[in-house]
Protein backbone atom coordinates (compact mmCIF):
# COMPACT_ATOMS: atom_id res chain seq x y z
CA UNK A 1 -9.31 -40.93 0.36
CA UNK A 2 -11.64 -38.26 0.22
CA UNK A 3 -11.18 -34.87 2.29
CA UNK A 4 -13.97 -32.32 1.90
CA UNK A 5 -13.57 -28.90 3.61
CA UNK A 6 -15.82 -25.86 3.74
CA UNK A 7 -16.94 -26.71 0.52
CA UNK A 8 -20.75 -24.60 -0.39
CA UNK A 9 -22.62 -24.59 -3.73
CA UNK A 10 -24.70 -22.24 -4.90
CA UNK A 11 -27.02 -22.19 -8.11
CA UNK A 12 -27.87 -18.43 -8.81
CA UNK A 13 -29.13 -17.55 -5.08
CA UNK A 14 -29.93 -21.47 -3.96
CA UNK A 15 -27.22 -22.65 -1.74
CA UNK A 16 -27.20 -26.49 -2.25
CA UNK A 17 -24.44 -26.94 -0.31
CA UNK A 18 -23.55 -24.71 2.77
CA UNK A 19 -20.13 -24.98 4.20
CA UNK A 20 -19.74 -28.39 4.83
CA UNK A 21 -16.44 -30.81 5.73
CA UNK A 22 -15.75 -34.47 6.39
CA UNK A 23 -13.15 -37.20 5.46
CA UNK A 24 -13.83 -40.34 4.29
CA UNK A 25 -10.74 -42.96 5.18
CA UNK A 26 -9.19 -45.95 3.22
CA UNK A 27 -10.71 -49.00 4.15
CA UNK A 28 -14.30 -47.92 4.80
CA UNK A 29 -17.62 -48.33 3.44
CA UNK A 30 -18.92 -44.52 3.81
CA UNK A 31 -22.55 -43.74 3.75
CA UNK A 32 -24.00 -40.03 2.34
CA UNK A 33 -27.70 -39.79 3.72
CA UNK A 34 -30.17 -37.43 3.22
CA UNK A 35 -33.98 -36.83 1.75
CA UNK A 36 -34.38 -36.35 -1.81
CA UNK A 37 -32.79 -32.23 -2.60
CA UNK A 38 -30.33 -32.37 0.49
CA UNK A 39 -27.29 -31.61 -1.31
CA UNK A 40 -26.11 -35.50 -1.95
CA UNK A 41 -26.08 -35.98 -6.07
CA UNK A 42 -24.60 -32.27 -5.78
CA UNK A 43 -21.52 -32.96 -3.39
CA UNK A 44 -20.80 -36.09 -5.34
CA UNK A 45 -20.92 -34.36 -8.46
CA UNK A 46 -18.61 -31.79 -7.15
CA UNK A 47 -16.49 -34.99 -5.76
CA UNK A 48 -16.39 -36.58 -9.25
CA UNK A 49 -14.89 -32.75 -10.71
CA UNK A 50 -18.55 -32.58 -12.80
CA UNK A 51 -19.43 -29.53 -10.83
CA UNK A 52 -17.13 -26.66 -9.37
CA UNK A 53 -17.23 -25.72 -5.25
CA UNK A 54 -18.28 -22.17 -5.18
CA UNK A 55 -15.83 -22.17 -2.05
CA UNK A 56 -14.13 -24.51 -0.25
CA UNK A 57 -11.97 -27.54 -1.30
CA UNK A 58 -11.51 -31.22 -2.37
CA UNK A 59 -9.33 -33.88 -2.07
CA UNK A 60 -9.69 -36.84 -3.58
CA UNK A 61 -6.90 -39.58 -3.03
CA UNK A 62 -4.40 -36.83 -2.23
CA UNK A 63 -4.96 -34.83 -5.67
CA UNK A 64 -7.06 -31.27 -5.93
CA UNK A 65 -10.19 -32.05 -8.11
CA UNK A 66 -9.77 -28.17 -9.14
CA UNK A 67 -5.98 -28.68 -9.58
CA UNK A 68 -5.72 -32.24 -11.23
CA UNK A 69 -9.53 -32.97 -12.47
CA UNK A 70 -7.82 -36.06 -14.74
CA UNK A 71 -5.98 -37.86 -11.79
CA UNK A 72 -9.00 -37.31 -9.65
CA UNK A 73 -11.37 -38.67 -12.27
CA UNK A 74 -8.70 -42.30 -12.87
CA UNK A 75 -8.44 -43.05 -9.56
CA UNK A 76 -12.00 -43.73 -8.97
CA UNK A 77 -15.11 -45.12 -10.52
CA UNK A 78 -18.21 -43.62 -10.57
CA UNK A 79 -22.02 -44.34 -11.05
CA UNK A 80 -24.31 -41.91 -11.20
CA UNK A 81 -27.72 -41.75 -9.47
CA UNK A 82 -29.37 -42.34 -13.44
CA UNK A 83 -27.42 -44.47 -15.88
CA UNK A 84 -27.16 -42.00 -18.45
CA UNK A 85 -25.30 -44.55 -21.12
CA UNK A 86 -24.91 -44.74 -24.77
CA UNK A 87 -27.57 -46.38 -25.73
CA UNK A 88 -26.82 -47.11 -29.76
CA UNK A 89 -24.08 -49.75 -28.80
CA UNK A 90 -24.36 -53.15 -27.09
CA UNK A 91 -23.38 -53.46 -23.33
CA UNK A 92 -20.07 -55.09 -23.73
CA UNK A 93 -18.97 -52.39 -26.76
CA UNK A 94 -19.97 -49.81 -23.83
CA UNK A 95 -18.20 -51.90 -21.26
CA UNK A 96 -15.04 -52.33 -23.99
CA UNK A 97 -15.19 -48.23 -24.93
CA UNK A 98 -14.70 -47.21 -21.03
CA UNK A 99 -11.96 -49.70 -20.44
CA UNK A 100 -9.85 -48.25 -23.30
CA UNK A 101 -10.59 -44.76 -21.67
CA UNK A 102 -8.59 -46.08 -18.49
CA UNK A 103 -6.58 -48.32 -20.36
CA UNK A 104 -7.03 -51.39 -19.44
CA UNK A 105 -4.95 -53.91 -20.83
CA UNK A 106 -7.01 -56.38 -22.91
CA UNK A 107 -6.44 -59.49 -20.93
CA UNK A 108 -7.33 -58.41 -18.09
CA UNK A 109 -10.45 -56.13 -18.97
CA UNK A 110 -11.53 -59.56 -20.69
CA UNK A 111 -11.30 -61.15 -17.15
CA UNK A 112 -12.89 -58.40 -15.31
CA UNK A 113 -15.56 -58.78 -17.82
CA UNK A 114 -16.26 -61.77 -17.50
CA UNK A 115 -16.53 -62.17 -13.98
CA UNK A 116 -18.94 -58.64 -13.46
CA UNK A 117 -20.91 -59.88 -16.01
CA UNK A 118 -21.23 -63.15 -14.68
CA UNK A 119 -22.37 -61.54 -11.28
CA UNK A 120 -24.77 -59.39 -12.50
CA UNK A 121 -26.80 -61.64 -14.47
CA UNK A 122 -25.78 -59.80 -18.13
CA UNK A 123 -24.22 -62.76 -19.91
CA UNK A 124 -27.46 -63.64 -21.97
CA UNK A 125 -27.96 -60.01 -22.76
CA UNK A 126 -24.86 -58.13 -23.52
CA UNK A 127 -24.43 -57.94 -27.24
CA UNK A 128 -27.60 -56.45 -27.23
CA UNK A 129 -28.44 -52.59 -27.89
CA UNK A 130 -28.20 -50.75 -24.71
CA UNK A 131 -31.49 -49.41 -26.07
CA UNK A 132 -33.12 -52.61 -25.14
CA UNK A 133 -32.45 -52.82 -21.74
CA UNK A 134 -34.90 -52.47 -18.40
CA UNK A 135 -33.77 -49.16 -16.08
CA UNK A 136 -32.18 -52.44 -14.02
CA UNK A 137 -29.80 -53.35 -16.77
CA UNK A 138 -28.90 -50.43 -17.62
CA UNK A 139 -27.59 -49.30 -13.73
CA UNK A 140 -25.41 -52.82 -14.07
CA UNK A 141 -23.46 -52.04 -16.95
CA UNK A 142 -22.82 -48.68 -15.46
CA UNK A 143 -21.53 -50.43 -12.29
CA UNK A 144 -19.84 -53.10 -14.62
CA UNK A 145 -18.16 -49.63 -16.29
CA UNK A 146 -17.07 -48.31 -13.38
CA UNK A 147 -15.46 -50.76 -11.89
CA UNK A 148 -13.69 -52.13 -14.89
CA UNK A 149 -10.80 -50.61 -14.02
CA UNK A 150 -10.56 -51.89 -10.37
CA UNK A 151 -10.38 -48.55 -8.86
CA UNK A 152 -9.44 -48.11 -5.34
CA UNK A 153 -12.57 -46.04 -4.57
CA UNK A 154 -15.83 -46.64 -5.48
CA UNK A 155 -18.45 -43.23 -5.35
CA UNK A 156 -21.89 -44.52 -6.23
CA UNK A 157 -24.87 -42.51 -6.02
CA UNK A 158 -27.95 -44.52 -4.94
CA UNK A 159 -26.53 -47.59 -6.10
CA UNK A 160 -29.33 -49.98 -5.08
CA UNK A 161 -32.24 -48.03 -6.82
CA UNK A 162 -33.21 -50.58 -9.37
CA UNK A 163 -31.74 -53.37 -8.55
CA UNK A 164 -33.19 -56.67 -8.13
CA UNK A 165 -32.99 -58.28 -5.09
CA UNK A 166 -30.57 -60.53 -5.94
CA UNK A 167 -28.01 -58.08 -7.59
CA UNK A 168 -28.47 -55.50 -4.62
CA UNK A 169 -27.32 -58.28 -2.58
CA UNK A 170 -24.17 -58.95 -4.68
CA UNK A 171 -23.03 -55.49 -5.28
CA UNK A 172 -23.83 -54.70 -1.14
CA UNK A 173 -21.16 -58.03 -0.66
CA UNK A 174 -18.39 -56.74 -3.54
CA UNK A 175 -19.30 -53.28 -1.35
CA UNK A 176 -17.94 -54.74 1.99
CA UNK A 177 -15.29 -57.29 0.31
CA UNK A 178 -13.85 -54.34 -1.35
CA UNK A 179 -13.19 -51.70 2.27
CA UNK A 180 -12.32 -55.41 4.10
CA UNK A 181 -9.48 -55.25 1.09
CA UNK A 182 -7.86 -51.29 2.88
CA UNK A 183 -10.01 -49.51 -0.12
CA UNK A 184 -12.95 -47.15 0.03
CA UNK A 185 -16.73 -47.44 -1.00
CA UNK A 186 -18.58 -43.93 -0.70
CA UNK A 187 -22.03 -44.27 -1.33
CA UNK A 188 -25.22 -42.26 -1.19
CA UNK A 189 -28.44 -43.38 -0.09
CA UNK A 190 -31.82 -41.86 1.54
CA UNK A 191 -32.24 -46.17 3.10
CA UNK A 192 -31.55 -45.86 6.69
CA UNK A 193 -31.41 -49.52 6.84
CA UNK A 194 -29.28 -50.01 4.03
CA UNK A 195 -26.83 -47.70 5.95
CA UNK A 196 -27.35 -49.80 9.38
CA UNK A 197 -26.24 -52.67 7.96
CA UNK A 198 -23.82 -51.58 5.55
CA UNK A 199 -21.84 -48.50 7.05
CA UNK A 200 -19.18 -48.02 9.18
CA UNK A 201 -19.53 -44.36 9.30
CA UNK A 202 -21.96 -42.31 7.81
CA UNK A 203 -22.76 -38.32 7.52
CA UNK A 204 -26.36 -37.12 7.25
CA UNK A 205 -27.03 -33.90 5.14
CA UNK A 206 -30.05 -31.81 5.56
CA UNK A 207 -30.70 -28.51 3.21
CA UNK A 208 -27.50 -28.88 2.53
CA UNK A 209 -25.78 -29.11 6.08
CA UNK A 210 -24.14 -31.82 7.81
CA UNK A 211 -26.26 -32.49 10.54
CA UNK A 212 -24.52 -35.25 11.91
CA UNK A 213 -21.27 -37.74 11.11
CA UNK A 214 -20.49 -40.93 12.75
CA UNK A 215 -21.27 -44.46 13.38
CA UNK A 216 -24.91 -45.75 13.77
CA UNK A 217 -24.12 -46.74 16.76
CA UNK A 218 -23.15 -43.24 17.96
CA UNK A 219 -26.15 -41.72 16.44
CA UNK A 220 -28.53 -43.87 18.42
CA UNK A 221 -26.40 -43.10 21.55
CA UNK A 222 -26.78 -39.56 20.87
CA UNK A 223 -30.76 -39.83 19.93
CA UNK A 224 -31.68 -42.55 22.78
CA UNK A 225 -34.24 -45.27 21.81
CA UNK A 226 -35.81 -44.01 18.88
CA UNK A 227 -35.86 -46.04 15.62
CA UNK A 228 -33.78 -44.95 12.95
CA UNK A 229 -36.41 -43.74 11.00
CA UNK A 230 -37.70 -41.34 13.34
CA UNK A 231 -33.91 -40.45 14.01
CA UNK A 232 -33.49 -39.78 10.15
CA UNK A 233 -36.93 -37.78 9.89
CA UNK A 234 -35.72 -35.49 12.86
CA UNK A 235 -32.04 -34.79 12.41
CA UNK A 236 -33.07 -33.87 8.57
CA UNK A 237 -35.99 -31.48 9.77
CA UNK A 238 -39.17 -33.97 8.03
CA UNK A 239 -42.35 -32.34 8.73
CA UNK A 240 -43.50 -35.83 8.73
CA UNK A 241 -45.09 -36.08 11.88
CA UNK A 242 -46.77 -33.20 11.79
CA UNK A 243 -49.31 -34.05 8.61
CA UNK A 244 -52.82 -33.72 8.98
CA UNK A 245 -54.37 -36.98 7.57
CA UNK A 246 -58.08 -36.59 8.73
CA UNK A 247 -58.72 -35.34 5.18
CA UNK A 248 -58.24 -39.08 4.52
CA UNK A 249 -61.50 -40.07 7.57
């Protein structure tokens, strides 16, 4: 589904993304980890076709993203790490204005509808103004959005991050129902335990390097008994451990 290789990104002379390559395979739930400025939001962007490799190439569902940005951009749906939204219409004009983008056909974008707004807990609020809506709200009708037109991968970018509880859990269970159904969820997050429980591979950036791919499983194998945190703090190169709280005595 997704086939990354030797792909770096620079920004003037920052490199936010140096030489990496992975694949992420049909009927997966993928996770991207990393600490906050690893190179995640910038290797999805560069997924999605918003930003261009400096070198290296991108594959997504057997198209080029440089070669054929508009098949790359149909085939999947996308939420980004801030649901940046028109925010002068109600939810379900939004919700209506993206389906006829992907043309949807109107009985079954009505049924679609329906049924994410239903899970998400939007039915009460989505003739409102877009405006009006928490941070929360806002992230569902992007997720609502994006998966209006029942794509066969899903990239979201810290998907969870506003959330309440009871939503995270739904969209985590539509997460796993939809890789149990041969499709692909690729998903960022800097949650080790939202990857442990949700993952069945994941790849770890740090400063903008793979630092390690796999299964949790084989990352614990590889690091002995440590807990995941500490595993995530050292393969990313956290100075955690090494801060001086006596200030604090």
């Amino acid at each position: 589904m997704i086939k990354i290789e030797n792909v770096t990104k620079k920004f003037g002379n920052h490199t936010a993304v140096d030489d990496i390559s992975f694949e992420v395979k049909k009927g997966e739930v993928f996770g991207f980890l990393g600490p906050n400025g690893a190179g995640k939001t910038t290797t999805i962007k560069m997924i999605t076709g918003f930003f261009k490799p400096t070198k290296g190439n991108i594959h997504v569902n057997g198209f080029d993203v440089l070669k054929n940005p508009l098949s790359v951009k149909k085939s999947l749906g996308y939420v980004a790490d801030e649901p940046l939204i028109m925010e002068k219409v109600t939810g379900a004009e939004y919700i209506n204005f993206i389906a006829d983008v992907f043309e949807v056909p109107p009985e079954t974008r009505i049924k679609r509808a329906e049924k994410l707004i239903e899970h998400f807990k939007l039915k009460d609020f989505i003739e409102n103004p877009i405006s009006t809506y928490s941070h929360g709200m806002k992230q569902k009708v992007s997720l609502i959005s994006a998966l209006i037109h029942n794509p066969d991968l899903w990239i979201l970018d810290e998907p969870i991050v506003g959330l309440d509880p009871e939503s995270a859990f739904i969209l985590k269970k539509m997460m796993r129902n939809h890789a149990n159904e041969g499709k692909t969820v690729f998903f960022s997050t800097h949650i080790m335990e939202i990857a442990e429980k949700m993952c069945d591979r994941i790849a770890i950036i740090g400063n903008g390097k793979i630092v390690f791919i796999g299964t949790v499983d084989e990352l614990r194998e590889a690091r002995g008994n440590e807990t995941l945190e500490q595993i995530f703090l050292e393969v990313t190169g956290s100075e955690s451990e090494k801060i001086d709280f006596s200030y604090l005595d």
